[in-house]
N, C-alpha and C. Protein backbone atom coordinates (compact mmCIF):
# COMPACT_ATOMS: atom_id res chain seq x y z
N UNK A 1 -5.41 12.42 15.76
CA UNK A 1 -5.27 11.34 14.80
C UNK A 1 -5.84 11.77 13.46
N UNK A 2 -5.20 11.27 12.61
CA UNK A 2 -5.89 11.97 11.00
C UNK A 2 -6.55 10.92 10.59
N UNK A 3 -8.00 11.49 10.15
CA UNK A 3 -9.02 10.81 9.27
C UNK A 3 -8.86 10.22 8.49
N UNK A 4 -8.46 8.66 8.08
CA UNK A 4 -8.20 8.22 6.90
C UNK A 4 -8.88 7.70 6.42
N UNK A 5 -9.08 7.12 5.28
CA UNK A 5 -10.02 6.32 4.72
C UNK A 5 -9.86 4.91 5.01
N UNK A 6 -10.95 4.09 4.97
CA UNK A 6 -10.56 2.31 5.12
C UNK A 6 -9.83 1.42 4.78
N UNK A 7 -9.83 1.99 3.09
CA UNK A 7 -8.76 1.10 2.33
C UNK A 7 -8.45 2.22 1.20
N UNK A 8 -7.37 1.91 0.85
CA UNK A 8 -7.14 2.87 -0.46
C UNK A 8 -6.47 1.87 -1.73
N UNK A 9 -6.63 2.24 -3.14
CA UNK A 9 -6.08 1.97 -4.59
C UNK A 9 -4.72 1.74 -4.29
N UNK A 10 -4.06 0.56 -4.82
CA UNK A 10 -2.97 0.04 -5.00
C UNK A 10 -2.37 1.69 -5.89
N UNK A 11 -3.16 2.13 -6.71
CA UNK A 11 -2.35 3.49 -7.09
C UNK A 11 -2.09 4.75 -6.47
N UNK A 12 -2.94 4.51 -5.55
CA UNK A 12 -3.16 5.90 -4.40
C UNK A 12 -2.05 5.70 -3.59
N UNK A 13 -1.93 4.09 -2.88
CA UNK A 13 -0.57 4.18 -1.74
C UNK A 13 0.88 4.05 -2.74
N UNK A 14 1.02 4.05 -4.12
CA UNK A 14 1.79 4.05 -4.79
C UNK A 14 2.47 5.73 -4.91
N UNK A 15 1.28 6.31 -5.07
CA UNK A 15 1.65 7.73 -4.77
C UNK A 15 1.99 8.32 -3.55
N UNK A 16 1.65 8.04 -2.50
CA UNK A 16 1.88 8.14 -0.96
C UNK A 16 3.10 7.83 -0.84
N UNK A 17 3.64 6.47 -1.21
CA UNK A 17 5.29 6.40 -1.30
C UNK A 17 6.03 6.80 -2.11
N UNK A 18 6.05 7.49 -3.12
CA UNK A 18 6.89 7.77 -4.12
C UNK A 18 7.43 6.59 -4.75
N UNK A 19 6.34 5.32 -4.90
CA UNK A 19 6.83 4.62 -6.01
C UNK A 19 5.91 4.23 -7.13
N UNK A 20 6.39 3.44 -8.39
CA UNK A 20 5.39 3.32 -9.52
C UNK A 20 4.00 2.25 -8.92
N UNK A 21 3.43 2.32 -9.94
CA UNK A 21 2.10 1.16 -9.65
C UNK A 21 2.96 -0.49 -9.52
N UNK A 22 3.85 -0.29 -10.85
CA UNK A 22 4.20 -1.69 -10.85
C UNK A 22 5.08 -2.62 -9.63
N UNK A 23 5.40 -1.49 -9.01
CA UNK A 23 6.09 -1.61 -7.63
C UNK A 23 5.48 -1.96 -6.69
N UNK A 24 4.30 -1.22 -6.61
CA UNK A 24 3.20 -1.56 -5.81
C UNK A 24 2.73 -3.01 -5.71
N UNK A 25 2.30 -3.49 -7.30
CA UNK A 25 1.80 -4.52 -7.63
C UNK A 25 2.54 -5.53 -7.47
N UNK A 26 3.90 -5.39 -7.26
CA UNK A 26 4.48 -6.15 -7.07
C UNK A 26 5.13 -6.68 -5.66
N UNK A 27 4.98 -5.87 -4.96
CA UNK A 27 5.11 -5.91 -3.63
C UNK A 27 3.55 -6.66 -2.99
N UNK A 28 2.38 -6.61 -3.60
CA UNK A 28 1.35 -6.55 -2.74
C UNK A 28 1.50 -8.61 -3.37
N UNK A 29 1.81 -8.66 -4.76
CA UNK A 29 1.96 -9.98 -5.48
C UNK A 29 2.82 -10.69 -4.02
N UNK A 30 3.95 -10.53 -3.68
CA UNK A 30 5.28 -11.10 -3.16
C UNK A 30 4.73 -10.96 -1.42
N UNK A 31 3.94 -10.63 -1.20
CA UNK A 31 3.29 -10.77 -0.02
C UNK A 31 3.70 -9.51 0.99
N UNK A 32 4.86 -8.58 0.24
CA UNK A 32 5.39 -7.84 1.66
C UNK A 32 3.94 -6.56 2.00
N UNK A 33 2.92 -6.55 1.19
CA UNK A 33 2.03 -5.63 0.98
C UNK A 33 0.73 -6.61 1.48
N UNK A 34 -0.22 -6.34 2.30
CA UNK A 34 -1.37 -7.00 2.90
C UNK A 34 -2.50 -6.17 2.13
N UNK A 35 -3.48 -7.01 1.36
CA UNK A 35 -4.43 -6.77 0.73
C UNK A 35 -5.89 -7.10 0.98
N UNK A 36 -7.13 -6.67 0.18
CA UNK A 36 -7.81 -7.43 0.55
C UNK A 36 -8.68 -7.58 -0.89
N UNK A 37 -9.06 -8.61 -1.49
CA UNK A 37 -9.94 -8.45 -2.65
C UNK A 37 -11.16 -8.21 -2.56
N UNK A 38 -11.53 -7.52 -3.49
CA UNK A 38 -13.38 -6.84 -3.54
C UNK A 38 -13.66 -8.23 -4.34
N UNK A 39 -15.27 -8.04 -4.64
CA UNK A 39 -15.87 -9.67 -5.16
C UNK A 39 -15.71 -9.60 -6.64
N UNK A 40 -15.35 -7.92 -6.98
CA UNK A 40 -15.05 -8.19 -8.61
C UNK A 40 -13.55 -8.40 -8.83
N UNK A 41 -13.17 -9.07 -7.97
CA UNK A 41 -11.66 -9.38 -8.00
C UNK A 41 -10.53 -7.90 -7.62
N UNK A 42 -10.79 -7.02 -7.87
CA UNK A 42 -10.14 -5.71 -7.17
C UNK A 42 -9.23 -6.01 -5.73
N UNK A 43 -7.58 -5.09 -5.66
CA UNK A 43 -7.26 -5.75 -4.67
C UNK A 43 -7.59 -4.41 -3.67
N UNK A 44 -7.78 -4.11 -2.54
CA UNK A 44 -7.76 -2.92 -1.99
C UNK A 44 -6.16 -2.95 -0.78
N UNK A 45 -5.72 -1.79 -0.34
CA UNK A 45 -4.99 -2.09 1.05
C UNK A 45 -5.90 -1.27 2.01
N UNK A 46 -5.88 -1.79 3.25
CA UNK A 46 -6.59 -1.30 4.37
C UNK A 46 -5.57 -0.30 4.49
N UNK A 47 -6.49 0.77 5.45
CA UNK A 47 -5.83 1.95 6.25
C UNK A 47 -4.90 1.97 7.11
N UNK A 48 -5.11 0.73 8.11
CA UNK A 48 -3.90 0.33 8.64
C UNK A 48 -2.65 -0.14 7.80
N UNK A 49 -2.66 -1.15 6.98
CA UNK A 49 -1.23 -1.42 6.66
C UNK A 49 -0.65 -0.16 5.78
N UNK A 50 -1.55 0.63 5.42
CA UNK A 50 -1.30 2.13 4.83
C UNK A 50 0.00 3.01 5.69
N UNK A 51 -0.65 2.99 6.92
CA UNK A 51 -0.05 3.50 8.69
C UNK A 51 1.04 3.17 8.37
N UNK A 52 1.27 1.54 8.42
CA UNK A 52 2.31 0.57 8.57
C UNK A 52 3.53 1.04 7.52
N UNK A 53 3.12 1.36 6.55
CA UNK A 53 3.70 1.40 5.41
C UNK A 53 4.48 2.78 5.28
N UNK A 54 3.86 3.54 5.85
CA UNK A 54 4.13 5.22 5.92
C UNK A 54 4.59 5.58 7.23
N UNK A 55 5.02 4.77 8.21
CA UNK A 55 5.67 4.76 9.08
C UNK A 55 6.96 3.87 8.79
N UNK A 56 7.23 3.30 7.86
CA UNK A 56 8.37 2.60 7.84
C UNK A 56 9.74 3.66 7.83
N UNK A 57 10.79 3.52 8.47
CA UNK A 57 12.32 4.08 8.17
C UNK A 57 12.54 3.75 6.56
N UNK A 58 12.69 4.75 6.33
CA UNK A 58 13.51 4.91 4.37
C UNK A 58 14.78 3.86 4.75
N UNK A 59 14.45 2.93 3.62
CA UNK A 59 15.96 2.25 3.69
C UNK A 59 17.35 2.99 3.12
N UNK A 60 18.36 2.91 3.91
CA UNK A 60 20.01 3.52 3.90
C UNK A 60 20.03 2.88 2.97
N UNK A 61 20.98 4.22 1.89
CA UNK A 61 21.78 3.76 1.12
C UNK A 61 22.98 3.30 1.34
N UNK A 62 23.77 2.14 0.56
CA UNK A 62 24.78 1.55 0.67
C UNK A 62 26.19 2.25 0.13
């Protein structure tokens, strides 16, 4: 199993998928992205939905 970290930067799993921040931010906004906020308002994603996320099938093109 690989060592991951707990939670990682909305910009870090942005890079992990090959998409922009604002994509990110906007996905985590629209709920399909599970977050968690720090107390200075910061959003983090856990390691698991990281998994979740990087195990998904690439969606077919049409």
């Amino acid at each position: 199993m690989q060592n991951m970290k707990a939670y990682f930067r909305l910009s870090e799993v942005a890079k992990m998928l090959g998409v922009s921040y604002v994509t990110m931010w906007r996905w985590c906004n629209d709920g399909k992205v599970a977050t968690v906020s720090l107390p200075s308002g910061q959003r983090r994603i856990l390691g698991a939905e990281v998994n979740r996320l990087l195990e998904q099938p690439e969606p077919q093109e049409a």
